[in-house]
N, C-alpha and C. Protein backbone atom coordinates (compact mmCIF):
# COMPACT_ATOMS: atom_id res chain seq x y z
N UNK A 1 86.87 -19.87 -58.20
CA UNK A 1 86.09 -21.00 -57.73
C UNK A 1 85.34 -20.69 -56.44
N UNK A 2 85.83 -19.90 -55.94
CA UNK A 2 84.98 -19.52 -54.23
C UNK A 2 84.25 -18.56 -54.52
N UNK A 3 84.38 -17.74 -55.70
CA UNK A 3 82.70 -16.92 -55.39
C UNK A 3 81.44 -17.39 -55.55
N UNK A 4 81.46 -18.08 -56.84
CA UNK A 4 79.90 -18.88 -56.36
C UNK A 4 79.58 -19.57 -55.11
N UNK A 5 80.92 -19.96 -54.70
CA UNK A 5 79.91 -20.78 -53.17
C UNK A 5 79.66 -19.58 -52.66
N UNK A 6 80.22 -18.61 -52.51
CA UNK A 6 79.99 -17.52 -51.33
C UNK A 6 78.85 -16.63 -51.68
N UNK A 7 78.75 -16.50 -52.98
CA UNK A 7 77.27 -16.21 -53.43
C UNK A 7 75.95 -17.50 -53.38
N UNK A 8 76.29 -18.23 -52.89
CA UNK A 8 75.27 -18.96 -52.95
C UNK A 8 74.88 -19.14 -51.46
N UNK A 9 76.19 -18.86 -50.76
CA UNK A 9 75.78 -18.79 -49.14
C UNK A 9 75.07 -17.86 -49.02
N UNK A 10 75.22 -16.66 -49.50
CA UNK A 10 74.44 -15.47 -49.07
C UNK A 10 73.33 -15.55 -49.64
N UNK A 11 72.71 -15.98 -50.50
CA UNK A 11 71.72 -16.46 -50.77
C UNK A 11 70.69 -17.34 -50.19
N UNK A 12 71.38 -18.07 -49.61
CA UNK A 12 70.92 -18.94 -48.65
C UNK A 12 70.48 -18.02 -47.21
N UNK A 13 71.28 -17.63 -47.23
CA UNK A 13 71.41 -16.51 -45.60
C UNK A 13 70.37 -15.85 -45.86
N UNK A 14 70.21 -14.77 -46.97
CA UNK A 14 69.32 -14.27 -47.18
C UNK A 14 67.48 -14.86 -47.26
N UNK A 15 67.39 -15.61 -48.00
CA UNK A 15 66.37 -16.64 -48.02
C UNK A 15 65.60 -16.97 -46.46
N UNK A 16 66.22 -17.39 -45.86
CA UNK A 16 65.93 -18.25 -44.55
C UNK A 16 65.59 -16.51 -43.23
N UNK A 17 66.36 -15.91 -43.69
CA UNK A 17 66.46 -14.49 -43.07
C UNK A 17 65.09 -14.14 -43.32
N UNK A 18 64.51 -13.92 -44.64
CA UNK A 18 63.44 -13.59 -45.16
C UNK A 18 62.12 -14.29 -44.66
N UNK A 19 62.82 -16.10 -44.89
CA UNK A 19 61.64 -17.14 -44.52
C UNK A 19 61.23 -16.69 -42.21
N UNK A 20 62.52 -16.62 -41.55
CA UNK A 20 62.32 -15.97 -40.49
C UNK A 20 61.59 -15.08 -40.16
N UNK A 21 61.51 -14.19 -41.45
CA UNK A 21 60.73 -12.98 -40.80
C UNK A 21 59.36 -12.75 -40.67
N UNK A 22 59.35 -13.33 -41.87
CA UNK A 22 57.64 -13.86 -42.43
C UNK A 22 56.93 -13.92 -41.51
N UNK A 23 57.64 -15.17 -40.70
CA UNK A 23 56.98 -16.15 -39.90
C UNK A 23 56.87 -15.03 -38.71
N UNK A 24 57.61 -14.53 -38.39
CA UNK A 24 57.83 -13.81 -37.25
C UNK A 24 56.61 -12.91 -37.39
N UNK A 25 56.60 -12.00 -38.58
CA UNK A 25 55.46 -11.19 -38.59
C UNK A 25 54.00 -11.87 -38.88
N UNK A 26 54.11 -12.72 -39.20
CA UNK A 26 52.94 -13.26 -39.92
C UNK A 26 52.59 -13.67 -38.76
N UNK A 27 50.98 -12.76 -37.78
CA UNK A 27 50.73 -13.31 -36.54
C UNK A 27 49.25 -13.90 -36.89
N UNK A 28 48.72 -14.45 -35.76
CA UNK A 28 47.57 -15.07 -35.89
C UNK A 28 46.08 -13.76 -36.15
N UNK A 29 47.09 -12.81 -35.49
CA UNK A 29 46.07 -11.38 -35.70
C UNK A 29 45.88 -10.96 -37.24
N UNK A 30 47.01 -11.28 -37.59
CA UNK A 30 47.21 -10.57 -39.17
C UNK A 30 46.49 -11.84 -40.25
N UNK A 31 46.86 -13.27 -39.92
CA UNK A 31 46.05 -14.24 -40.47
C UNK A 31 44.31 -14.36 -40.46
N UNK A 32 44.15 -13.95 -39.22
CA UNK A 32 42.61 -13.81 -39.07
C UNK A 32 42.07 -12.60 -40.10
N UNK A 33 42.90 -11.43 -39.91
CA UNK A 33 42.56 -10.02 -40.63
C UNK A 33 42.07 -10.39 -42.08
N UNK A 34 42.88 -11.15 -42.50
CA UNK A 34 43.20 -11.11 -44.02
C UNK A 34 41.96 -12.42 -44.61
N UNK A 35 41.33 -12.90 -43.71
CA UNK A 35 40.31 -13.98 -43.84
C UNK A 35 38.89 -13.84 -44.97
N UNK A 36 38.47 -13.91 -45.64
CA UNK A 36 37.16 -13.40 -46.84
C UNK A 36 36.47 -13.16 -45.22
N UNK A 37 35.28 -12.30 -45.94
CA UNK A 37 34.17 -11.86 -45.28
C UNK A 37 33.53 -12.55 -44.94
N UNK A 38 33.35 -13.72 -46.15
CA UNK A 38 32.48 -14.93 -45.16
C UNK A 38 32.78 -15.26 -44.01
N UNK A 39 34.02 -15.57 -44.32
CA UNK A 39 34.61 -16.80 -43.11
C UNK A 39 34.64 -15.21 -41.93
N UNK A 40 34.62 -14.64 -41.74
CA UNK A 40 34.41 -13.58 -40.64
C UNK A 40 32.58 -13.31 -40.13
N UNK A 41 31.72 -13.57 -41.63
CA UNK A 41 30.43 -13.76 -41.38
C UNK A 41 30.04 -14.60 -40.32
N UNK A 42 31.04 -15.96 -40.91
CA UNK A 42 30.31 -16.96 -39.71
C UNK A 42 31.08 -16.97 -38.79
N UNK A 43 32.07 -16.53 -38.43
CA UNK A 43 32.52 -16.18 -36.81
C UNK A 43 31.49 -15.45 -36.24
N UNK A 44 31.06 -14.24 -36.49
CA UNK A 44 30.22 -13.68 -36.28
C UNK A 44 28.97 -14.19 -35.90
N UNK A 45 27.92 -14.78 -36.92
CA UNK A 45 26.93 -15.87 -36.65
C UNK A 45 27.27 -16.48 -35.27
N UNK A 46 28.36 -17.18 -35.43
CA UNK A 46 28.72 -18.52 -34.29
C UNK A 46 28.78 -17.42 -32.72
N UNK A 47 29.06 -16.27 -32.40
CA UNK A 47 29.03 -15.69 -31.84
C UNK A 47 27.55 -15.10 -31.70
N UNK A 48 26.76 -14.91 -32.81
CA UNK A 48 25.34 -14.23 -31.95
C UNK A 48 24.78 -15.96 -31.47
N UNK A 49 24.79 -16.83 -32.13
CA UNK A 49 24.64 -18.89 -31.39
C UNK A 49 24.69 -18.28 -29.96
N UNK A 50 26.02 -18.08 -29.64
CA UNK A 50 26.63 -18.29 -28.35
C UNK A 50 25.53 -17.09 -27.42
N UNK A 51 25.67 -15.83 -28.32
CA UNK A 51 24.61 -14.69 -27.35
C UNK A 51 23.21 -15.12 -27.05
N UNK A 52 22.85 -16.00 -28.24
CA UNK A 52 21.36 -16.87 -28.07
C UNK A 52 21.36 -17.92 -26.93
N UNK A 53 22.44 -18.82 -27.33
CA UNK A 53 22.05 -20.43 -26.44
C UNK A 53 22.50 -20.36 -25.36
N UNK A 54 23.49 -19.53 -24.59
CA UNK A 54 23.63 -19.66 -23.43
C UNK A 54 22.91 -18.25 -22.68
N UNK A 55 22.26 -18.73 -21.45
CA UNK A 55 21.67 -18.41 -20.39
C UNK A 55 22.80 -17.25 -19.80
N UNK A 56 22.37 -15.63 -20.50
CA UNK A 56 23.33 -14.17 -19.84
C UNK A 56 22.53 -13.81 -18.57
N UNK A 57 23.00 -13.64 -17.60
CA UNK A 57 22.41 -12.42 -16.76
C UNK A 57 23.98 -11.15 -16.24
N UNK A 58 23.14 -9.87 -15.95
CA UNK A 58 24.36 -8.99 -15.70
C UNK A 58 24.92 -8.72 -16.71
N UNK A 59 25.85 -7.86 -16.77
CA UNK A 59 26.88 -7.46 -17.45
C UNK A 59 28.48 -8.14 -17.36
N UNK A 60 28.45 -8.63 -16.66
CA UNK A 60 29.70 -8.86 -16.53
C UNK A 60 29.83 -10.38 -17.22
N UNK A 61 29.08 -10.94 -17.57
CA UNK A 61 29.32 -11.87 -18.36
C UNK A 61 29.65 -13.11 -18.10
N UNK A 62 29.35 -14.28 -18.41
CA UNK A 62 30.19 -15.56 -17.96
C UNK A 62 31.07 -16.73 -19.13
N UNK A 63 31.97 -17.10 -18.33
CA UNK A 63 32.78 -17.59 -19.10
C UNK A 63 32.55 -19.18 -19.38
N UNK A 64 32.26 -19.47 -21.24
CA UNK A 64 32.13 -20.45 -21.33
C UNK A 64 33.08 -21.50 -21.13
N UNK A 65 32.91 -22.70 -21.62
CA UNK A 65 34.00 -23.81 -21.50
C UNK A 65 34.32 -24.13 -22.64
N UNK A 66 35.79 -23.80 -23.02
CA UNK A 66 36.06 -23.94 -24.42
C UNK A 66 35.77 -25.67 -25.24
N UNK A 67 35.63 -26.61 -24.11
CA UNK A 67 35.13 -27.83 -25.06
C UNK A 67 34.24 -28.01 -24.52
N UNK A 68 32.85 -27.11 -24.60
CA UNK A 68 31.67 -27.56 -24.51
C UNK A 68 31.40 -28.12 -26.23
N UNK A 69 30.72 -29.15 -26.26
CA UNK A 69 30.62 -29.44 -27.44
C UNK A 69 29.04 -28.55 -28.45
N UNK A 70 28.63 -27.56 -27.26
CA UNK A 70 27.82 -27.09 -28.13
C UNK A 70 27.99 -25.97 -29.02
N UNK A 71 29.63 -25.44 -28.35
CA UNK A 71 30.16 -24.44 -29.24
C UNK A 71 29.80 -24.66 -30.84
N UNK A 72 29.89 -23.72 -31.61
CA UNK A 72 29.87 -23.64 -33.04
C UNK A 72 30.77 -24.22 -33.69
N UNK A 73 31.18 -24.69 -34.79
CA UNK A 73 31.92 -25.15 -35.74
C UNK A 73 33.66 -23.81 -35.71
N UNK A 74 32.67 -23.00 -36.08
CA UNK A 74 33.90 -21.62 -36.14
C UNK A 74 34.09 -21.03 -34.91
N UNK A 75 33.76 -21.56 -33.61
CA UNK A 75 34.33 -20.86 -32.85
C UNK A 75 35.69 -22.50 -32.28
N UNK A 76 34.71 -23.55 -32.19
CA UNK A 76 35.78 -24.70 -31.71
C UNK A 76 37.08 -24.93 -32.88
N UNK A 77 37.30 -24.56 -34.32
CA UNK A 77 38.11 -24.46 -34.54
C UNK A 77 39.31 -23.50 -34.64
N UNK A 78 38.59 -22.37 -33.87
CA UNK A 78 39.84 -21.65 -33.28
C UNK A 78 40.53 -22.01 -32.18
N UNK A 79 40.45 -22.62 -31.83
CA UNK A 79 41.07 -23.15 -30.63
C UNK A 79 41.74 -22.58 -29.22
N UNK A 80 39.88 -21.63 -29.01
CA UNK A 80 40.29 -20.64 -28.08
C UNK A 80 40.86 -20.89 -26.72
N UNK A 81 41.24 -19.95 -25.94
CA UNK A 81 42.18 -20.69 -24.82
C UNK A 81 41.08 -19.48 -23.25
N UNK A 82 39.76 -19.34 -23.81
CA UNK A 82 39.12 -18.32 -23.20
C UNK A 82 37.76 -17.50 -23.66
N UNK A 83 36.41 -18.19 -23.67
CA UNK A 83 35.32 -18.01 -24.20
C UNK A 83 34.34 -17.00 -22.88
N UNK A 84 33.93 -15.64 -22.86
CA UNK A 84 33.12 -15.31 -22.45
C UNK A 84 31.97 -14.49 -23.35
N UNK A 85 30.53 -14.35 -23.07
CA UNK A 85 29.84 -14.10 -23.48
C UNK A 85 29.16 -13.43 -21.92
N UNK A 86 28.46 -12.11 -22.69
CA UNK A 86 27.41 -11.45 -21.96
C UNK A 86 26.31 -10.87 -22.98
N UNK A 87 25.44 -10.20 -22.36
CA UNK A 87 24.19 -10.10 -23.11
C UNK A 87 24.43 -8.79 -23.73
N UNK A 88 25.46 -8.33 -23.83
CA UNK A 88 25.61 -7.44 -25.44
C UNK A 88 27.02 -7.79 -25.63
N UNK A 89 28.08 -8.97 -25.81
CA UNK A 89 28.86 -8.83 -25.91
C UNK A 89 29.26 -10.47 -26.15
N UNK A 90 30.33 -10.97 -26.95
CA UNK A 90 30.87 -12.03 -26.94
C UNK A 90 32.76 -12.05 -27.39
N UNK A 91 33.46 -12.49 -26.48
CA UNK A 91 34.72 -12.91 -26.55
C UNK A 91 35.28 -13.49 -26.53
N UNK A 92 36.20 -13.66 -27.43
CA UNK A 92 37.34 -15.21 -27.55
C UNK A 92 38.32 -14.94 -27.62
N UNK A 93 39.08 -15.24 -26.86
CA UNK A 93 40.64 -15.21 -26.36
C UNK A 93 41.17 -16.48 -27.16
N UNK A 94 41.75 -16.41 -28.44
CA UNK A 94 42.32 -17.41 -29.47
C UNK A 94 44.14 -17.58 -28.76
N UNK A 95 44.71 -16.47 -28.72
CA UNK A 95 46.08 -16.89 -28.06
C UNK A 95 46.29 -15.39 -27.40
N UNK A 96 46.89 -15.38 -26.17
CA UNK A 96 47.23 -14.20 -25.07
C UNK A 96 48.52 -13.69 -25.42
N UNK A 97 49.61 -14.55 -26.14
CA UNK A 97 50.82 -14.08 -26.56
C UNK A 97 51.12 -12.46 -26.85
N UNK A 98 51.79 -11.98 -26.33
CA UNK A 98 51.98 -10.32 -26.38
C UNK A 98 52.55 -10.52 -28.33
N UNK A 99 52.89 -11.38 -28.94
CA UNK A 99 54.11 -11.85 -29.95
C UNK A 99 53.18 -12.11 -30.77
N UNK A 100 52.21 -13.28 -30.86
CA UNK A 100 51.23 -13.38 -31.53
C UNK A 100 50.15 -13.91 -30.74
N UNK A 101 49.53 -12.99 -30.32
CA UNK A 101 47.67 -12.82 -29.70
C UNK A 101 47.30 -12.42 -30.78
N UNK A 102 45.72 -12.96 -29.86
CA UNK A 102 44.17 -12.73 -31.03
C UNK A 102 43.51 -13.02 -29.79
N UNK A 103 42.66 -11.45 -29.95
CA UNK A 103 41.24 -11.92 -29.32
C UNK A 103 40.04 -11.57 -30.44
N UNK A 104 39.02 -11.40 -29.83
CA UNK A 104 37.77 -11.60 -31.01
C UNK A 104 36.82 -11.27 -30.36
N UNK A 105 36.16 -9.94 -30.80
CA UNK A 105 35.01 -9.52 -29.78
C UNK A 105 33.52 -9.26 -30.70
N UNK A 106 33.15 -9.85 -30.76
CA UNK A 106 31.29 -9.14 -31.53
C UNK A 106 30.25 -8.25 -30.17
N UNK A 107 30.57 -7.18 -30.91
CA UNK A 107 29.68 -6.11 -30.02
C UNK A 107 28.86 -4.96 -30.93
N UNK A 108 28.15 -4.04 -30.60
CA UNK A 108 27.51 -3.17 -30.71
C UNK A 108 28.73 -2.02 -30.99
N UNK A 109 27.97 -1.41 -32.33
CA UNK A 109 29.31 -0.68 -32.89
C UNK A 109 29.59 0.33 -31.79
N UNK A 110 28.42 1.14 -31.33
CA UNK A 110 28.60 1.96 -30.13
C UNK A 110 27.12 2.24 -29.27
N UNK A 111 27.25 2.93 -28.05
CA UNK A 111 26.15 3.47 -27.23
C UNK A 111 24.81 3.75 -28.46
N UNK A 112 25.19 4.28 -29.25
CA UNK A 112 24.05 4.68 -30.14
C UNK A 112 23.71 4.13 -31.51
N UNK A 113 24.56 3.08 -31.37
CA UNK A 113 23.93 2.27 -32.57
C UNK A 113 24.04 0.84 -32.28
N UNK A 114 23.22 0.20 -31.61
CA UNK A 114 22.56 -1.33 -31.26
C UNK A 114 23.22 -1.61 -32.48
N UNK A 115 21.87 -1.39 -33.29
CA UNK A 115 21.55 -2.42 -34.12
C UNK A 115 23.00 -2.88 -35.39
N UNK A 116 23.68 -2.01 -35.21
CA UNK A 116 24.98 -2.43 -35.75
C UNK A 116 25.87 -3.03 -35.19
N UNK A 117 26.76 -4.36 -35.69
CA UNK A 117 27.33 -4.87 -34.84
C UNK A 117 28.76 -5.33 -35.49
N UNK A 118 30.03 -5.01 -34.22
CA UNK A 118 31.68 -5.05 -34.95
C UNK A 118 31.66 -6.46 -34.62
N UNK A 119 32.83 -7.10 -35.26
CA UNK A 119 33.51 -8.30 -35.23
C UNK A 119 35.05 -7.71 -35.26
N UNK A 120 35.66 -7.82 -33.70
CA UNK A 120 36.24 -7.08 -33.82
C UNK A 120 38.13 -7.52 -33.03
N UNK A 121 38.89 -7.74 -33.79
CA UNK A 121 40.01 -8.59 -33.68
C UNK A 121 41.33 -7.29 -32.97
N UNK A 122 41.85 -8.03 -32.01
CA UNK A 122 43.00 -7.34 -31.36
C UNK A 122 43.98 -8.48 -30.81
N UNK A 123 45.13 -7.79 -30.54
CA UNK A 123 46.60 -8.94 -30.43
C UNK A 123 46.90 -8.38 -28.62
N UNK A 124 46.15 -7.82 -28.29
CA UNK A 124 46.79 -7.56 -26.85
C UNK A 124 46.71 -6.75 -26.58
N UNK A 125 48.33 -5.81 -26.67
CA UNK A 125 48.89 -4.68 -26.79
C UNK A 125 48.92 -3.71 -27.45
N UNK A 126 48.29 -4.32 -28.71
CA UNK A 126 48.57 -3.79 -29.76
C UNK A 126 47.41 -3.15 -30.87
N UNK A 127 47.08 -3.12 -31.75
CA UNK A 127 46.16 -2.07 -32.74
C UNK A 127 45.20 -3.34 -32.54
N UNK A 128 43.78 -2.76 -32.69
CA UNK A 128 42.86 -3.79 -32.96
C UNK A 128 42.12 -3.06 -34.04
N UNK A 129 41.13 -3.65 -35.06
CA UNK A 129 40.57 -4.10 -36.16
C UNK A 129 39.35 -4.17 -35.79
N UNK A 130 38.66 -3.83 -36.55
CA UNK A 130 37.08 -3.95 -36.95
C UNK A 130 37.38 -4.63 -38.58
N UNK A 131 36.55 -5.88 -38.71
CA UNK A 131 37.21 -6.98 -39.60
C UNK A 131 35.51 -7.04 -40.48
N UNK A 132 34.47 -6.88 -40.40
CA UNK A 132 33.22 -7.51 -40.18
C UNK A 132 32.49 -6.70 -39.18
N UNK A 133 31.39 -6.28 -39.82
CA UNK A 133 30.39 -5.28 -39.34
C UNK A 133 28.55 -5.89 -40.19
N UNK A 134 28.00 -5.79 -38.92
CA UNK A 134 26.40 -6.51 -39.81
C UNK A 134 25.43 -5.82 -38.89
N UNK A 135 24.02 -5.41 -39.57
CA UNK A 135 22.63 -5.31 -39.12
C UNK A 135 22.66 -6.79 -37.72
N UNK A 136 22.29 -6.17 -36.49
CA UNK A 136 21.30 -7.12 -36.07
C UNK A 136 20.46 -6.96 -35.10
């Protein structure tokens, strides 16, 4: 009579162990990664908006206000905690967490190629991603 319960505990144990881990690994970096191309298209888009409508000078860039309401659709529903833009560059700081961060950068693939441009996702510390790449 006690092995099924005790197999059914471990089952249970196991389960919730599993459902833990998921969660644990399953970061906002790895959720963004795994997003269709579109929905990375128009992050992208909403990011050259931002290189267009706001007023760059310098390099060093200035930092928007995450509830300006003129932000984009796809950038205000990330619910960044840190918007800067410069005139070759745009960034969004989605969460700083060493555990689960996301930032989000659209830039120029490199020195010698402008006209190509990364969409390009990192957790911090950790590996970053080129997710989305376009002519512009």
């Amino acid at each position: 009579m006690r092995k099924p319960w005790i197999i059914t505990a471990l089952a249970v144990i196991v389960l919730v162990s599993a459902v833990l881990l998921f969660a644990l690994f399953d970061t906002k970096f790895r959720r963004f990664k795994r997003q269709s191309a579109k929905y990375h298209a128009e992050v992208a888009a909403a990011c050259d908006f931002m290189l267009s409508h706001y007023l760059i000078g310098g390099t060093n860039g200035v930092e928007i206000s995450v509830k300006d309401p003129a932000l984009p659709p796809a950038i205000r529903n990330l619910n960044p905690l840190k918007i800067k833009v410069a005139h070759n560059w745009a960034w969004i700081s989605v969460d700083d967490s060493h555990l689960d961060g996301l930032s989000i950068t659209w830039e120029p693939h490199d020195e010698s190629h402008t006209n190509v441009w990364n969409l390009v996702i990192g957790n911090g510390e950790g590996p970053s991603a080129v997710v989305y790449a376009a002519n512009r």
